[in-house]
C-alpha atoms as a PDB file:
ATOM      1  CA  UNK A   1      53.955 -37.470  -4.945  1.00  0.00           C
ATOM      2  CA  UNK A   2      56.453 -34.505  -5.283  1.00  0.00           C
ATOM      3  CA  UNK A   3      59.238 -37.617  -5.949  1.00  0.00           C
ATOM      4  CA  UNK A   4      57.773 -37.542  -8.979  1.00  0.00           C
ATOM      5  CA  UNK A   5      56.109 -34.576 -10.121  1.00  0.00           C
ATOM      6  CA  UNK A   6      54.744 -31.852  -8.855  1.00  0.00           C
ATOM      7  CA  UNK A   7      51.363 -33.892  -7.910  1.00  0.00           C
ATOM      8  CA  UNK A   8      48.647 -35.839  -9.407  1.00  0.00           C
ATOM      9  CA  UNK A   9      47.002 -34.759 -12.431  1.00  0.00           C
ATOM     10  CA  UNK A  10      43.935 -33.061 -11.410  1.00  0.00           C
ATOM     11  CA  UNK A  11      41.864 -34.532 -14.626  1.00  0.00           C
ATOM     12  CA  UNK A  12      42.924 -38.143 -14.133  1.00  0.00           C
ATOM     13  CA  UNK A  13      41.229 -40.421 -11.253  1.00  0.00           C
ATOM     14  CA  UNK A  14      42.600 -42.836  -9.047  1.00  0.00           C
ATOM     15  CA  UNK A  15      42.167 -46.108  -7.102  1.00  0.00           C
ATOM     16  CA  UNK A  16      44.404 -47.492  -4.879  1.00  0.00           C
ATOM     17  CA  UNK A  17      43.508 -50.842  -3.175  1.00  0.00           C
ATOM     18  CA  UNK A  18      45.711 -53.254  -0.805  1.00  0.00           C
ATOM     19  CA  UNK A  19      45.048 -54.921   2.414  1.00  0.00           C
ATOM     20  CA  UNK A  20      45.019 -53.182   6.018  1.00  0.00           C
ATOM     21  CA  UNK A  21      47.379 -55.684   7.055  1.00  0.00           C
ATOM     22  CA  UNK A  22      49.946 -56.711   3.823  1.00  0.00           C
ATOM     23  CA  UNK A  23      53.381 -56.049   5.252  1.00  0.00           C
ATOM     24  CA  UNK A  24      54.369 -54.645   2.200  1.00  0.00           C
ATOM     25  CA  UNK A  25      51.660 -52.464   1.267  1.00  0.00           C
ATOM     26  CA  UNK A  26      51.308 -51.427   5.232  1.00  0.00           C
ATOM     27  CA  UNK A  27      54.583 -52.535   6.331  1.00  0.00           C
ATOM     28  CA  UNK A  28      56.304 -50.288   3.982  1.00  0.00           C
ATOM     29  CA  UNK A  29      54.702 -46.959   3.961  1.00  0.00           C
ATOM     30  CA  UNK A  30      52.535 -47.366   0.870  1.00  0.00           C
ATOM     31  CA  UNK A  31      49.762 -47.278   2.616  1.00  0.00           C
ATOM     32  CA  UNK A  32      50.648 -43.804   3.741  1.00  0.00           C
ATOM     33  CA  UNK A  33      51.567 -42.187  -0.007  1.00  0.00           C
ATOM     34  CA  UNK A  34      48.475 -43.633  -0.781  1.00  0.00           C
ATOM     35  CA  UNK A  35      46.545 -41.547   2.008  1.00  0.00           C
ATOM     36  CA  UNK A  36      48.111 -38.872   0.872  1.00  0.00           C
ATOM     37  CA  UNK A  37      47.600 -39.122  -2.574  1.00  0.00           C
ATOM     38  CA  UNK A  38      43.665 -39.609  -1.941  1.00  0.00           C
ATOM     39  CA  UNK A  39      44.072 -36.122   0.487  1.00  0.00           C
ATOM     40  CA  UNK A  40      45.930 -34.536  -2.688  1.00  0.00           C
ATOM     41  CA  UNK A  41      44.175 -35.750  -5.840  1.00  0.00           C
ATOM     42  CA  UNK A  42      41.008 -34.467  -6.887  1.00  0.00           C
ATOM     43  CA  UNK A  43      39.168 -37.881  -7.882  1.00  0.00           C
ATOM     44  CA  UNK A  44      41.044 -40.464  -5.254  1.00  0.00           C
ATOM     45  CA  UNK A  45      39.866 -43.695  -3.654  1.00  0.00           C
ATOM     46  CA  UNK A  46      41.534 -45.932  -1.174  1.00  0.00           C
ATOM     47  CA  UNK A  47      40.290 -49.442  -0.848  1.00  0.00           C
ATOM     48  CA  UNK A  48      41.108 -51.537   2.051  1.00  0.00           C
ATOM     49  CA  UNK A  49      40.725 -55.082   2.324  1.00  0.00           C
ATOM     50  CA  UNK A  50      40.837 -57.308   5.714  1.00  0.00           C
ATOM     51  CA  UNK A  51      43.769 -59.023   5.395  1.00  0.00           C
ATOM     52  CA  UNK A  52      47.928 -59.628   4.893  1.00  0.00           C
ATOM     53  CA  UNK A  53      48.330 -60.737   1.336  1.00  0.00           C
ATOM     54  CA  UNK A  54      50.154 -58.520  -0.877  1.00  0.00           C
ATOM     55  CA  UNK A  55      49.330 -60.491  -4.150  1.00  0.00           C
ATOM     56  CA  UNK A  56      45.474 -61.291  -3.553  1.00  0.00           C
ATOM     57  CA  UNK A  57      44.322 -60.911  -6.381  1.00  0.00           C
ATOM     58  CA  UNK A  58      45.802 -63.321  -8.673  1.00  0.00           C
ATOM     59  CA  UNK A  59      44.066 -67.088  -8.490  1.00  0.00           C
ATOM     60  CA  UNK A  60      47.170 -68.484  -9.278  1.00  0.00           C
ATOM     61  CA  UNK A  61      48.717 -68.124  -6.199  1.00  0.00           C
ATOM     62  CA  UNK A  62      48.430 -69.218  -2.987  1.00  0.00           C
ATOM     63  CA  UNK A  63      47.743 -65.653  -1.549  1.00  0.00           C
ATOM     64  CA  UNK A  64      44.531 -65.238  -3.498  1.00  0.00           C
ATOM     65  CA  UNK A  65      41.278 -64.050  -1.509  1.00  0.00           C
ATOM     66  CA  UNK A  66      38.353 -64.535  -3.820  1.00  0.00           C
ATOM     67  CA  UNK A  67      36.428 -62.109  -1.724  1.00  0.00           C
ATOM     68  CA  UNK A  68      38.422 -59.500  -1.595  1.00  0.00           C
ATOM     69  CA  UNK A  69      39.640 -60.459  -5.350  1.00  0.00           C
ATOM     70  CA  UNK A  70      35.502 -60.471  -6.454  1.00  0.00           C
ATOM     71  CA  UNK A  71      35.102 -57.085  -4.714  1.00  0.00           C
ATOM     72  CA  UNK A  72      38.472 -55.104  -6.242  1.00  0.00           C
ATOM     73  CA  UNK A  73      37.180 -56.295  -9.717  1.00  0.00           C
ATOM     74  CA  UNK A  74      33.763 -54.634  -9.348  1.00  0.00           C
ATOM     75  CA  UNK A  75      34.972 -51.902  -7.775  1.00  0.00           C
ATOM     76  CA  UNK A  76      37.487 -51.552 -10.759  1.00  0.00           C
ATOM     77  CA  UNK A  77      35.019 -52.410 -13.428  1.00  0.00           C
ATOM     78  CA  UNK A  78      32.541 -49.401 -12.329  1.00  0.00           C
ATOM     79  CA  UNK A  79      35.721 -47.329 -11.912  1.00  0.00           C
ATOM     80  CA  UNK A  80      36.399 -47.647 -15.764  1.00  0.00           C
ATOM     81  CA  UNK A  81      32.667 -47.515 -17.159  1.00  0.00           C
ATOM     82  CA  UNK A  82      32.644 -43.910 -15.766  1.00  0.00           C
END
């Protein structure tokens, strides 16, 4: 976080969700700036889904896991109606 700032800002919360096994999201460290900005922030959430696809969210591609898709959206949606 300190690339950018000097950290989160403590009155704005934060979701971060990618799969336990996406080579990018895993592969390439985010996963661990994202454990550290759920250790740092005061209203953090990490979301892990089984799986390897980086884009799984998006039914127009190949990638997309409607589970895991279905789940992120609800998890979003009661995210914003707080």
């Amino acid at each position: 976080m300190s690339e950018f700032g000097p950290g989160w800002p403590a009155a704005v919360p934060v979701q971060v969700h990618g799969m336990d096994a996406d080579p990018i999201f895993v592969g390439e460290g985010d996963i661990d700036a994202a454990r550290a900005l759920v250790e740092e922030a005061d209203d953090a959430e990490l979301f892990l889904y089984p799986g390897d696809q980086h884009y799984f969210a998006d039914s127009s591609l190949p990638s997309f896991d409607p589970d895991a898709a279905a789940l992120l959206t609800q998890r979003v949606l009661a995210f914003l109606s707080r």
